[in-house]
C-alpha atoms as a PDB file:
ATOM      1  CA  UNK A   1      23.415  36.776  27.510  1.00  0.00           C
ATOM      2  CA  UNK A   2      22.311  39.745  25.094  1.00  0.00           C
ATOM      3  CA  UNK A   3      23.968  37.834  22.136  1.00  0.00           C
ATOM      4  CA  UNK A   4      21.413  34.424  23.156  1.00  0.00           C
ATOM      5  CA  UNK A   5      18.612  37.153  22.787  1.00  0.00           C
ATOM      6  CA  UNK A   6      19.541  38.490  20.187  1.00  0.00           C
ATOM      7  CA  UNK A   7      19.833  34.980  18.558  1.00  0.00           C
ATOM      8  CA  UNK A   8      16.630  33.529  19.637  1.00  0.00           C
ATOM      9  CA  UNK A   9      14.840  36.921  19.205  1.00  0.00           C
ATOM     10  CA  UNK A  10      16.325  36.617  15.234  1.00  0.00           C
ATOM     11  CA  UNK A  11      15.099  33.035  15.681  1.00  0.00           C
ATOM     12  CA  UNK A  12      11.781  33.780  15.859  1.00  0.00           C
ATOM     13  CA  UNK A  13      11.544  36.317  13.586  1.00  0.00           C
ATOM     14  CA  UNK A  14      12.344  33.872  10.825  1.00  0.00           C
ATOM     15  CA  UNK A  15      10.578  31.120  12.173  1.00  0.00           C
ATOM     16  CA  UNK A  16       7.828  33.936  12.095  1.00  0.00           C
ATOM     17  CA  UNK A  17       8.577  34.233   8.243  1.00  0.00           C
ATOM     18  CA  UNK A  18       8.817  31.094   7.167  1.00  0.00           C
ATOM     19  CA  UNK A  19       5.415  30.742   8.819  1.00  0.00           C
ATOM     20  CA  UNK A  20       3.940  33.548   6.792  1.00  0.00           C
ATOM     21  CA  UNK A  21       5.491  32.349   3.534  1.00  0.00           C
ATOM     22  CA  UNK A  22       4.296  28.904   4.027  1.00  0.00           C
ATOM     23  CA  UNK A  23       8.292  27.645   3.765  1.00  0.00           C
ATOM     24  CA  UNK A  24       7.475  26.077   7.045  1.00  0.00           C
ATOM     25  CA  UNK A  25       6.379  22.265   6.960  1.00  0.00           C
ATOM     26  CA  UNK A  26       2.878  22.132   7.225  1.00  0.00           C
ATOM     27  CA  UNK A  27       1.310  19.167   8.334  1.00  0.00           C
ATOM     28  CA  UNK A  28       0.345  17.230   5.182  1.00  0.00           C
ATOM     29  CA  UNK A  29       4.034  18.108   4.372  1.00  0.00           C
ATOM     30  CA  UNK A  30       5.109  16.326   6.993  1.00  0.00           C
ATOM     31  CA  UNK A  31       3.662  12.835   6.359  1.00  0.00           C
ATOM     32  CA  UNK A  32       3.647  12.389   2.377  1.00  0.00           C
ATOM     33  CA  UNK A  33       1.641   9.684   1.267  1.00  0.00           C
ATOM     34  CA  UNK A  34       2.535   6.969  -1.380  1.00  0.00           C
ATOM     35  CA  UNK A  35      -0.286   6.543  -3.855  1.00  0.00           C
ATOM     36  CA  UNK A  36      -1.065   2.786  -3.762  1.00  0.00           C
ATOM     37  CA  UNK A  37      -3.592   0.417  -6.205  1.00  0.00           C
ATOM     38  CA  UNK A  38      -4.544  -1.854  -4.076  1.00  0.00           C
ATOM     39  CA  UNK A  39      -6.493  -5.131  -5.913  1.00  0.00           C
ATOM     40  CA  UNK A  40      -8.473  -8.193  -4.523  1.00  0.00           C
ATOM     41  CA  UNK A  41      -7.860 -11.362  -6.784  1.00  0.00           C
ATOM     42  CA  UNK A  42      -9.617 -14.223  -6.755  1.00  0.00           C
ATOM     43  CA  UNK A  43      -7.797 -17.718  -8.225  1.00  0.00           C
ATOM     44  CA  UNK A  44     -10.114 -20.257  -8.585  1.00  0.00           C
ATOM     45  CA  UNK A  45      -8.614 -23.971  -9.572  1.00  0.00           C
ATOM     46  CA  UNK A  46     -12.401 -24.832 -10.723  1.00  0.00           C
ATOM     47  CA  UNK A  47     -13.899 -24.150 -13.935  1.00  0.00           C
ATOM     48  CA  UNK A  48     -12.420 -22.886 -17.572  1.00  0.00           C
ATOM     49  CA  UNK A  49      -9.053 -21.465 -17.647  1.00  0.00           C
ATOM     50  CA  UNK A  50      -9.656 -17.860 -17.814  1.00  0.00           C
ATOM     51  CA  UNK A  51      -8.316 -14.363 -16.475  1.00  0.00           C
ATOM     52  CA  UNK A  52     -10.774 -11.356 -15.897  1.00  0.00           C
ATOM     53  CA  UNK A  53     -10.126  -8.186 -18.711  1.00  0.00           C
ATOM     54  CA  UNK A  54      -9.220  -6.021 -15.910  1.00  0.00           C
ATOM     55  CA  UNK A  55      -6.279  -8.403 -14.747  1.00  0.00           C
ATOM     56  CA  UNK A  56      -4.321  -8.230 -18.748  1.00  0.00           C
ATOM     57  CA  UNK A  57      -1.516  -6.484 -16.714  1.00  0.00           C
ATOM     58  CA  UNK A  58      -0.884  -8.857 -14.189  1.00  0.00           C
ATOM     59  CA  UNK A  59      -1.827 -12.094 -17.363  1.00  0.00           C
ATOM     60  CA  UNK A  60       2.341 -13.129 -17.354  1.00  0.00           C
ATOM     61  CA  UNK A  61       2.688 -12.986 -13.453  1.00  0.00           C
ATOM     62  CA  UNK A  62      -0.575 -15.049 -12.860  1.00  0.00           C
ATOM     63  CA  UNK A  63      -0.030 -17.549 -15.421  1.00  0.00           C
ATOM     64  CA  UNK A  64       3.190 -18.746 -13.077  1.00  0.00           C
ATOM     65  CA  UNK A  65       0.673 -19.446 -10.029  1.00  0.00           C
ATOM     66  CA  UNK A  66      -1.220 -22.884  -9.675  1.00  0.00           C
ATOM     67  CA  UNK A  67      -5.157 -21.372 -10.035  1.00  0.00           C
ATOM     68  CA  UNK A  68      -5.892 -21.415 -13.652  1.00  0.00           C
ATOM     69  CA  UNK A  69      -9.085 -18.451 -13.767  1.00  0.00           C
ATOM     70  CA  UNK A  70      -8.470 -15.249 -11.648  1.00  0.00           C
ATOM     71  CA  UNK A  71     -11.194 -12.777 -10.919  1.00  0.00           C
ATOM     72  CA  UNK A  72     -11.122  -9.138  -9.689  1.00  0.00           C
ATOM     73  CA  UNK A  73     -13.065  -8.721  -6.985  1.00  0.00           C
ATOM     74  CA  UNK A  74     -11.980  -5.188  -5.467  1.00  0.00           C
ATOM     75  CA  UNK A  75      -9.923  -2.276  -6.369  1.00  0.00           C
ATOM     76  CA  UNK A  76      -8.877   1.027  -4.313  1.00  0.00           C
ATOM     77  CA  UNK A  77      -6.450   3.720  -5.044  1.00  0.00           C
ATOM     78  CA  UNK A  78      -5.742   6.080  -1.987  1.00  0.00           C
ATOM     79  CA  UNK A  79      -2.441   7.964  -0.738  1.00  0.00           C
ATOM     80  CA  UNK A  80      -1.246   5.538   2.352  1.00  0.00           C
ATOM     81  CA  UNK A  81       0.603   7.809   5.152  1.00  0.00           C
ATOM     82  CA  UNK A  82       3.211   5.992   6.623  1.00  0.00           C
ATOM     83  CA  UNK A  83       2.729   3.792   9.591  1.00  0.00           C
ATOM     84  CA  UNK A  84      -1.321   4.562   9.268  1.00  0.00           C
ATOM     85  CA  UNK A  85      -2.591   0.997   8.590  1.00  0.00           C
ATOM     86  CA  UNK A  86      -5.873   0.356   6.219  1.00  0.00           C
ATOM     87  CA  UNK A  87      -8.219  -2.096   6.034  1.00  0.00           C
ATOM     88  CA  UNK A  88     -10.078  -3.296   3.320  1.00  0.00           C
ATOM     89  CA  UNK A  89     -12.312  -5.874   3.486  1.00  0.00           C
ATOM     90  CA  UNK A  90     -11.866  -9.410   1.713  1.00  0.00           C
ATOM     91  CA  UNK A  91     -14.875 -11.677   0.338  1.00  0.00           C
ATOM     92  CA  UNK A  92     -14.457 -14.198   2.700  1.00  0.00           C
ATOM     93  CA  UNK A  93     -15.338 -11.595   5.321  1.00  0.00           C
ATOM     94  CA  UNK A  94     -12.565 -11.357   6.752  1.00  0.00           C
ATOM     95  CA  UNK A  95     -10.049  -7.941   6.336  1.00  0.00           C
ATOM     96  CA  UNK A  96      -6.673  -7.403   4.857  1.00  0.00           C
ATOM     97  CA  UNK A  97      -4.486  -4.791   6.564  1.00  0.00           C
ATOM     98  CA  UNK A  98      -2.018  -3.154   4.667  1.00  0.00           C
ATOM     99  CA  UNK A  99       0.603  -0.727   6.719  1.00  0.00           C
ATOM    100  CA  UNK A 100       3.479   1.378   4.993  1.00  0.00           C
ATOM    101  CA  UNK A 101       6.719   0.915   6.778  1.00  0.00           C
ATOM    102  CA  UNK A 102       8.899   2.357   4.796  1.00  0.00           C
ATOM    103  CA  UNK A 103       9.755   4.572   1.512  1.00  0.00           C
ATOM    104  CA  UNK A 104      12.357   5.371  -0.144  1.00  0.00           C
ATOM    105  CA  UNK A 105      12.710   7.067  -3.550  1.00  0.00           C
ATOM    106  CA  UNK A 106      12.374   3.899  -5.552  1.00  0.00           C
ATOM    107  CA  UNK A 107      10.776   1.122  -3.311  1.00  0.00           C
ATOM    108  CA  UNK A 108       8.359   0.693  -0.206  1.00  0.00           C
ATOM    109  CA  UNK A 109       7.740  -1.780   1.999  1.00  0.00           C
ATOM    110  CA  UNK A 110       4.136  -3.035   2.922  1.00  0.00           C
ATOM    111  CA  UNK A 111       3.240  -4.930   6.453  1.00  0.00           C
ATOM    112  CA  UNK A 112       0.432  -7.394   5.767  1.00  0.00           C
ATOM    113  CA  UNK A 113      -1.837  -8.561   7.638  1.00  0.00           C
ATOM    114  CA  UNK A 114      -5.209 -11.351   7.550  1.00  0.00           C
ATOM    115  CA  UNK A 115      -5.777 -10.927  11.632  1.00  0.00           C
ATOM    116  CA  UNK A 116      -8.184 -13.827  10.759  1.00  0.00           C
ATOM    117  CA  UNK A 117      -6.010 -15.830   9.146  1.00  0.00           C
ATOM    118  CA  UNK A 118      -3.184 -15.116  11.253  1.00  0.00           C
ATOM    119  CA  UNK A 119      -0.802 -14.098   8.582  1.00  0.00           C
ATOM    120  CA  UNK A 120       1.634 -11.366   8.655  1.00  0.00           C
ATOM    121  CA  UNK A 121       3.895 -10.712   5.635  1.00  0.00           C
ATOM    122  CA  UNK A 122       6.331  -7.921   5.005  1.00  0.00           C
ATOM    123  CA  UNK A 123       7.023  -6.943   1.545  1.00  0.00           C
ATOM    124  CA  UNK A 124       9.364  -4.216  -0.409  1.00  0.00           C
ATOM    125  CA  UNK A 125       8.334  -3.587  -3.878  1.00  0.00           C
ATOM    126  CA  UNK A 126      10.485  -1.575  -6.489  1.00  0.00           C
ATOM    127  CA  UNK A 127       8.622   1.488  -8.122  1.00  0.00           C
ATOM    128  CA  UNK A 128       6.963   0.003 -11.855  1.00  0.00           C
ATOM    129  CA  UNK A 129       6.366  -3.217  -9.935  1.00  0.00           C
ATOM    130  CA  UNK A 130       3.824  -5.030  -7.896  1.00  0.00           C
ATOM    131  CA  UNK A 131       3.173  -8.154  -6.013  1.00  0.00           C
ATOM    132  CA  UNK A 132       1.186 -10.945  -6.220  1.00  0.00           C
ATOM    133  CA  UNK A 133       0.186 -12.378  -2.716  1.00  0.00           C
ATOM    134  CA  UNK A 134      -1.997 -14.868  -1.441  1.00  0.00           C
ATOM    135  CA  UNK A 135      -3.714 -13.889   1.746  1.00  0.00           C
ATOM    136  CA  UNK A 136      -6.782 -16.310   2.499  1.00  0.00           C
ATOM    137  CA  UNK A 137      -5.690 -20.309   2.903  1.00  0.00           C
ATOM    138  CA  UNK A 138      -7.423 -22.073   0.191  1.00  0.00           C
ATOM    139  CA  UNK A 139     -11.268 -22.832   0.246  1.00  0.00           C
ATOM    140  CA  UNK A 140     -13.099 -25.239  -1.987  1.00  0.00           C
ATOM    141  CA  UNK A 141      -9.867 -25.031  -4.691  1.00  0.00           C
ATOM    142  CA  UNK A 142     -10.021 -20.875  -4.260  1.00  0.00           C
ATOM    143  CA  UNK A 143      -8.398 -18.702  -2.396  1.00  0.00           C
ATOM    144  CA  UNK A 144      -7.556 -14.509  -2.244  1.00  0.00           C
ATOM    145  CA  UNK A 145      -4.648 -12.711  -3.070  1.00  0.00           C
ATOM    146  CA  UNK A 146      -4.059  -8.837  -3.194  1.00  0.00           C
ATOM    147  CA  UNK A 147      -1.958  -7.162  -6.099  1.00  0.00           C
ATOM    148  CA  UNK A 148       0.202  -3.876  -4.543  1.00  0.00           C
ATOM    149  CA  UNK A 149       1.326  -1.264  -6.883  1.00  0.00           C
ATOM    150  CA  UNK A 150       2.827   1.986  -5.345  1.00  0.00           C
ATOM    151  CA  UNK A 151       2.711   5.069  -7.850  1.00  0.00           C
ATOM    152  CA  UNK A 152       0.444   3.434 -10.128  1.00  0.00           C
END
């Protein structure tokens, strides 16, 4: 019984020090985020073939989709915690919600939803690459997409 003490007594102590040295997890240690770019596309099947400046990066994956001019219409970079969903809103007025699900040291995976829409996708995407998706059913020959790239 004096040894169990003894051991949870020393147990304390450097719990105690750990605390004081800050080698104890704090909370923002505890739940790293992912920095994520998050983009809002529009692809439009009307008018001239053309792809917004801001969208030269993505120019060889969009070319392979059936819309032939692309627009950016939103952009956010934040640090996603995992299992913390966010919403950003879409032009159609409806919102996209993108959760992280998992990470790992060179890929995440993304839950996302269109609650509107009733669509629910899961993706995994390798770090230096992001996705293309289309979240909003076609409208008048345009529809939405968001672009994911973790550690932009």
């Amino acid at each position: 019984m004096a040894v169990a003490r003894r051991s949870r007594r020393t147990f304390m102590v450097l719990l105690a020090l750990a605390v004081s040295t800050g080698a104890a997890p704090s909370p923002s240690q505890a739940a790293p985020t992912v920095p994520v770019r998050i983009r809002i596309l529009k692809g439009s099947r009307q008018g001239p073939p053309a792809v917004d400046p801001k969208l030269a990066d993505l120019h060889v994956q969009l070319g392979k989709l059936a819309y032939q001019r692309w627009d950016e219409v939103g952009e956010q970079q934040t640090g996603m915690e995992m299992n913390k969903p966010l919403s950003t809103p879409l032009p159609d007025g409806s919102a996209l919600e993108l959760t992280l699900v998992d990470a790992r040291k060179d890929t995440v995976t993304f839950q996302v939803k269109v609650p509107a829409q009733k669509t629910h996708s899961r993706l995994t995407i390798s770090k230096d690459q992001r996705i293309v998706h289309e979240v909003t059913d076609e409208k008048d020959g345009a529809a939405f997409f968001v672009t994911i790239r973790p550690w932009p």
